[in-house]
Protein backbone atom coordinates (compact mmCIF):
# COMPACT_ATOMS: atom_id res chain seq x y z
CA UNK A 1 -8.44 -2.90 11.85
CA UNK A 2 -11.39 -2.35 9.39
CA UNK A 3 -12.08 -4.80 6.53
CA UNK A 4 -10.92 -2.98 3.91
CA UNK A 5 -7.52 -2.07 5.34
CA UNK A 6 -7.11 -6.30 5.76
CA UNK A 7 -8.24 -6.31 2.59
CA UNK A 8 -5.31 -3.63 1.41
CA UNK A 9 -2.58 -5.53 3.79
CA UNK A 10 -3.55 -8.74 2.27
CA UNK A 11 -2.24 -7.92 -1.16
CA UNK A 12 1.01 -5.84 0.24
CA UNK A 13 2.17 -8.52 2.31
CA UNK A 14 1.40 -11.32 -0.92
CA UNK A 15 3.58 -8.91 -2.87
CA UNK A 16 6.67 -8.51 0.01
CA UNK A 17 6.37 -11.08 2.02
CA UNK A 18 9.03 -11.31 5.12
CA UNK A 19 9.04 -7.59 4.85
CA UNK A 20 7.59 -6.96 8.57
CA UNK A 21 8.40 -3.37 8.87
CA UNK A 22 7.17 -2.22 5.36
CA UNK A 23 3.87 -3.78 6.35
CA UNK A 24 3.89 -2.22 9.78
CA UNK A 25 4.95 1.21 8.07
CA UNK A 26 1.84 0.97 5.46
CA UNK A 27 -0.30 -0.28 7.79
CA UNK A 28 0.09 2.93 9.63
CA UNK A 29 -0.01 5.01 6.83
CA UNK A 30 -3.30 3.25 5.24
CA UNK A 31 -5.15 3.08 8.36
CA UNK A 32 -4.73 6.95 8.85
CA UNK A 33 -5.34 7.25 5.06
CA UNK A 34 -8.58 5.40 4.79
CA UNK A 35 -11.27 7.14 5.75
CA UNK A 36 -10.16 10.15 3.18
CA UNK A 37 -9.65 7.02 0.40
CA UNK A 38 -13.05 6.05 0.77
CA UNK A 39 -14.29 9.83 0.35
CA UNK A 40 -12.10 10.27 -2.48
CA UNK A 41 -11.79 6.91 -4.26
CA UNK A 42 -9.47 8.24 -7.37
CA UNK A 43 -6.41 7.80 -4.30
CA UNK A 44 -6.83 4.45 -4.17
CA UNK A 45 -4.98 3.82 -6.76
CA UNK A 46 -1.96 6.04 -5.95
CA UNK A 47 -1.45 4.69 -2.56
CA UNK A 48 -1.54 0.98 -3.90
CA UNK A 49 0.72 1.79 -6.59
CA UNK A 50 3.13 3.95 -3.96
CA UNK A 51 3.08 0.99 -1.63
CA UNK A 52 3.74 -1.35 -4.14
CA UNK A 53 6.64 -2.57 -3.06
CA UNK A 54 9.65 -1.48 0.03
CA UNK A 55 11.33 0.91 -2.83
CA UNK A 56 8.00 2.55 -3.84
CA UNK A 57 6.18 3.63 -6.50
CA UNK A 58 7.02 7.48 -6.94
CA UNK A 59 10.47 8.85 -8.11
């Protein structure tokens, strides 16, 4: 797992802790996500805000 996906996981799992499959779930999705996050850094903040918390960010 690269740095900055720890990094990401670190901060979802402060903000739902004991949730074990959400953070196996974004893990997934973030660590398939990244490398086009770091090419297109305006996502960033759309998948942190989507992943916010087990219910989500988006309607």
């Amino acid at each position: 797992m690269s740095d900055a996906v720890k990094a990401f996981m670190k901060g979802i799992k402060a903000k739902n802790a004991g949730e074990t499959e959400f953070h196996q779930a974004v893990e997934e999705v973030v660590t398939s996500l990244l490398p086009y996050m770091v090419k297109h850094s305006n996502y960033r903040k759309v998948l942190r805000t989507a992943f916010s918390s087990p219910k989500g960010g988006c309607p």
